[in-house]
N, C-alpha and C. Protein backbone atom coordinates (compact mmCIF):
# COMPACT_ATOMS: atom_id res chain seq x y z
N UNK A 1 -14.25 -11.61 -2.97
CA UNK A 1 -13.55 -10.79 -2.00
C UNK A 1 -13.76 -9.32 -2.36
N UNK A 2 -13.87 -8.41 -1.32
CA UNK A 2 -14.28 -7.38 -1.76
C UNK A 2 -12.72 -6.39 -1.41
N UNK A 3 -12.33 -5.45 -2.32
CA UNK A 3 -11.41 -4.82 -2.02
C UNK A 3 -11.80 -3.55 -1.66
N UNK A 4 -10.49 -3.04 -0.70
CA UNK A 4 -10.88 -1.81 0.20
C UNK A 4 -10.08 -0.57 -0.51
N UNK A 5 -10.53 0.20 -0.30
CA UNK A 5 -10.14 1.59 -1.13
C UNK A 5 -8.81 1.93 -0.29
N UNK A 6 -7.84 2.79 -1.11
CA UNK A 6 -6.68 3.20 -0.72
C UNK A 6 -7.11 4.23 1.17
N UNK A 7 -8.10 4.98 0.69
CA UNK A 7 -8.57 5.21 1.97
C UNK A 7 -8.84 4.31 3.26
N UNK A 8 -9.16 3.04 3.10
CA UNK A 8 -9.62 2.39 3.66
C UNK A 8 -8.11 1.44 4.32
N UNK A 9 -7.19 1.35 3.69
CA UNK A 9 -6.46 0.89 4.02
C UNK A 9 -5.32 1.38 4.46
N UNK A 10 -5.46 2.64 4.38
CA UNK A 10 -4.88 3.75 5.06
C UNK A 10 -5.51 3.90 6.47
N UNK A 11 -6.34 4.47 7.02
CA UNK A 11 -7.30 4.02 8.10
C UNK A 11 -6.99 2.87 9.04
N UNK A 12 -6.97 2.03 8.43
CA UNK A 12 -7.12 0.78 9.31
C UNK A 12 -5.37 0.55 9.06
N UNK A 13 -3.75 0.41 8.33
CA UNK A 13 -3.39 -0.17 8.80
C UNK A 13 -1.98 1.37 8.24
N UNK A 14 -2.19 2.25 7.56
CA UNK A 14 -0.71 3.06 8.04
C UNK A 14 -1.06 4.23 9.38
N UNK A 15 -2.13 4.55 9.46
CA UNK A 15 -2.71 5.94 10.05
C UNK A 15 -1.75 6.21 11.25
N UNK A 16 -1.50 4.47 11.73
CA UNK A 16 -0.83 4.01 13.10
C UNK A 16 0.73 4.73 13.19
N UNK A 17 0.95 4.69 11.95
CA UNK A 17 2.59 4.61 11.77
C UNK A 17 3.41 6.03 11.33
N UNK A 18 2.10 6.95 11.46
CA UNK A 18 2.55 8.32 11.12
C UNK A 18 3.45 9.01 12.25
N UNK A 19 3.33 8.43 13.56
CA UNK A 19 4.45 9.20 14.01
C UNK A 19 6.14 9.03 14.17
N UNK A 20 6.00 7.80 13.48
CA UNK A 20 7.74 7.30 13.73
C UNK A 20 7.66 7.39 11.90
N UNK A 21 6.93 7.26 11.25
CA UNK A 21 7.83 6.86 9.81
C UNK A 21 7.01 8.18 8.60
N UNK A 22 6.39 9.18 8.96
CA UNK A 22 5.80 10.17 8.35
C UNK A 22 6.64 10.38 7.15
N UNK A 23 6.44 10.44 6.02
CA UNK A 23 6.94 10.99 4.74
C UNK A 23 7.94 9.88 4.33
N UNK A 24 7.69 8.51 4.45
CA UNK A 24 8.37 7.37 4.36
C UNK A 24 7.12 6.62 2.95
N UNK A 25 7.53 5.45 2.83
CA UNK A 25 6.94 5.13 1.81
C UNK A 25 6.32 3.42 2.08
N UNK A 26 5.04 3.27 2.01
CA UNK A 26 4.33 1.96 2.47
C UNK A 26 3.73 1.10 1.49
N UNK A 27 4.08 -0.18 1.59
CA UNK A 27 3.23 -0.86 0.82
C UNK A 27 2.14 -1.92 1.52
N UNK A 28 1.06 -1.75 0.94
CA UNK A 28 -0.17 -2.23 1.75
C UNK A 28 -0.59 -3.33 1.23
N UNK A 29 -0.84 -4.58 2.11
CA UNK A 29 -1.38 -6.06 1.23
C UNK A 29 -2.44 -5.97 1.45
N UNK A 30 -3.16 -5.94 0.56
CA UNK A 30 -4.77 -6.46 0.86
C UNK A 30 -5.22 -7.23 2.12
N UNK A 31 -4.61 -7.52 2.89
CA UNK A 31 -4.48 -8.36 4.03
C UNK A 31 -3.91 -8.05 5.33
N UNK A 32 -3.33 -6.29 5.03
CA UNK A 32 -2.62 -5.93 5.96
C UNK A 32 -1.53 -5.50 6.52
N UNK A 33 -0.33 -6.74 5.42
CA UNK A 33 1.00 -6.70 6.24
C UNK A 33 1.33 -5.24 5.43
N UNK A 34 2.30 -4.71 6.24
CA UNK A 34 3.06 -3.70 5.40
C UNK A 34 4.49 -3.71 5.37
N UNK A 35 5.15 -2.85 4.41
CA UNK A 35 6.57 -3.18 4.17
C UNK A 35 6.97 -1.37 4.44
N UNK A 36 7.80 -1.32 5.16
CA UNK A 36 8.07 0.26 5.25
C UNK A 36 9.35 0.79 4.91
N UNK A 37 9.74 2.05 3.78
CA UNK A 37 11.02 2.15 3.83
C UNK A 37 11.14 3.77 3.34
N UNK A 38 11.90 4.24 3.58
CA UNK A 38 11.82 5.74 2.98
C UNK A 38 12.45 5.84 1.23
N UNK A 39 12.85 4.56 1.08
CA UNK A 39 12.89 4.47 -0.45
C UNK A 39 11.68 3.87 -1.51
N UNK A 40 11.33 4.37 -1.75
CA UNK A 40 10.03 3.74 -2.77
C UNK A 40 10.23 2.63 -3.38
N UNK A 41 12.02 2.81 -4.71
CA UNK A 41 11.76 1.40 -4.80
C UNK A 41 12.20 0.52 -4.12
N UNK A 42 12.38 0.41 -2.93
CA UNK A 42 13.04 -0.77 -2.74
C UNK A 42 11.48 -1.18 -1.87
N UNK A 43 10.52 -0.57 -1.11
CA UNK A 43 9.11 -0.91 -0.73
C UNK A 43 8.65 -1.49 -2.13
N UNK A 44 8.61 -0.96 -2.90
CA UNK A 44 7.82 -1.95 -4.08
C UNK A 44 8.65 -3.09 -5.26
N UNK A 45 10.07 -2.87 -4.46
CA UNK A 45 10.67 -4.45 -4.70
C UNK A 45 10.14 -5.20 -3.60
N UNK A 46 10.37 -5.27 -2.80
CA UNK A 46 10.29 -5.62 -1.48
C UNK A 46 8.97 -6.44 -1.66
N UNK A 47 7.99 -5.80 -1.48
CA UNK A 47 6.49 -6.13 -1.54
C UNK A 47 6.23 -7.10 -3.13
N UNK A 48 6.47 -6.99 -4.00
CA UNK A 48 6.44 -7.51 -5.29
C UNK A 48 7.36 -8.82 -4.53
N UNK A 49 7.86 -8.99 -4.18
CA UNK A 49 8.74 -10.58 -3.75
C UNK A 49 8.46 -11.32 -2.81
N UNK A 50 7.07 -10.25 -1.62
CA UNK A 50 7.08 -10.67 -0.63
C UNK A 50 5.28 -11.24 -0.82
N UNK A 51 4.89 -9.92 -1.37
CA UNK A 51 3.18 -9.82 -1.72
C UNK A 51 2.97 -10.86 -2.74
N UNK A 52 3.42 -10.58 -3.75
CA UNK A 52 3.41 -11.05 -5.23
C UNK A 52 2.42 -9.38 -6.11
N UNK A 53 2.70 -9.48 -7.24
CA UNK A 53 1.96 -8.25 -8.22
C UNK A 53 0.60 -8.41 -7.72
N UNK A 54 -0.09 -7.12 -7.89
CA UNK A 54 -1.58 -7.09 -8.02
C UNK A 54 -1.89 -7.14 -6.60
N UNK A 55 -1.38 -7.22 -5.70
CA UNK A 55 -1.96 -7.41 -4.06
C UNK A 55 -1.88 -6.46 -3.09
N UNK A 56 -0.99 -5.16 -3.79
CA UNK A 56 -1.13 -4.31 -2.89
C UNK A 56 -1.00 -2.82 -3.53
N UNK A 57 -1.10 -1.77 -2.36
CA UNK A 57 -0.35 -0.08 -2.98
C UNK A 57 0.65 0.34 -2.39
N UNK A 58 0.76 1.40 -3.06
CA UNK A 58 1.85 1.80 -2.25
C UNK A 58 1.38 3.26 -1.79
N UNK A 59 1.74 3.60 -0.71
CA UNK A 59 1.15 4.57 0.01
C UNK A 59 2.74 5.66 0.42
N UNK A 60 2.19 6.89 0.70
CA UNK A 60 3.23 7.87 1.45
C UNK A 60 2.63 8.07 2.95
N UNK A 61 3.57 7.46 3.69
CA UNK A 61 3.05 7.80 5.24
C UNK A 61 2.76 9.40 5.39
N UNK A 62 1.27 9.95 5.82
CA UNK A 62 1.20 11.34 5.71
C UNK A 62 0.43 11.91 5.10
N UNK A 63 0.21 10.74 3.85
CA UNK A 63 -0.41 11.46 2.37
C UNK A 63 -1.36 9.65 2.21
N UNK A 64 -2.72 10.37 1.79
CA UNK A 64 -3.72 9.41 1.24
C UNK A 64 -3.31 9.46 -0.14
N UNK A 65 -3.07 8.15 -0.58
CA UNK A 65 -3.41 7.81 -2.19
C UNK A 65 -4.37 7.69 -2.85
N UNK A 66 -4.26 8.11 -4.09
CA UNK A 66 -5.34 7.61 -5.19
C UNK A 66 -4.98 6.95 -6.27
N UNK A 67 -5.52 6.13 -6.40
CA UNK A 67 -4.68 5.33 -7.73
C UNK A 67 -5.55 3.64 -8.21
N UNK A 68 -5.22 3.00 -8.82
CA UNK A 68 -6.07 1.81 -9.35
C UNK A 68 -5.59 0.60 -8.68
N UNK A 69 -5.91 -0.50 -8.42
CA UNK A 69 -5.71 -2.44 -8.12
C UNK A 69 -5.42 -2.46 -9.69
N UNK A 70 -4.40 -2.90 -9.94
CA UNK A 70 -4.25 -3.67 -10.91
C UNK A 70 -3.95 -5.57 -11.03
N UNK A 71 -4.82 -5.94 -10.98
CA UNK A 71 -4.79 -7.91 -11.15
C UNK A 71 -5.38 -8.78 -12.18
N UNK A 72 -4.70 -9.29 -12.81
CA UNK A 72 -4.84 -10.37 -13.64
C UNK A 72 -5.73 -9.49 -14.88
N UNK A 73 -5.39 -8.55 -15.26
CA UNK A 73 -5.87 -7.93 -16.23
C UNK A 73 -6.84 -6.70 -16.08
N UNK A 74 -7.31 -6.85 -14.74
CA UNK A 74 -8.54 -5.87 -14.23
C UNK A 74 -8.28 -4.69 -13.71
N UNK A 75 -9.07 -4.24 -13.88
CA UNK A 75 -8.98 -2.75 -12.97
C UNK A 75 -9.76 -2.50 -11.76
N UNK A 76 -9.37 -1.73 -11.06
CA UNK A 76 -10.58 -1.37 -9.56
C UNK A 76 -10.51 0.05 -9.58
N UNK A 77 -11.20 0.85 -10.05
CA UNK A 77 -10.96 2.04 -9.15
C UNK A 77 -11.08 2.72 -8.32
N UNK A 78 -10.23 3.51 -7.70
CA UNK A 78 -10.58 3.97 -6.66
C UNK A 78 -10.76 5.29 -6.49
């Protein structure tokens, strides 16, 4: 499986959501779904219970991330 860069998944699945939830906080599944909340942690509780670890980022509606995949020991960078 090939994984998509924080850019990339920004693009294709928050880009949409910048006008109702801008400066809110997203978590992105490798797959798509997202979890949206203007509290950070409760998006990356949320997603950690819903995703499981290692499957997604967390993004700021507004703002592109940079940052690493962390799974099963590995790294991706981005």
């Amino acid at each position: 499986m090939s994984l998509l860069s924080c850019e990339e998944l920004y693009d294709r699945f928050v880009r949409n959501l910048e006008p109702q939830h801008r400066g809110e906080f997203v978590a992105v599944h490798i797959d798509g779904r997202v979890i949206v909340d203007k509290n950070d942690i409760e998006v990356v509780d949320r997603a950690l219970k819903q995703f499981g670890p290692g499957t997604f980022v967390l993004l700021k509606v507004g703002s592109k991330g940079v940052g690493k995949w962390r799974s099963d020991g590995e790294e991706y960078e981005q």
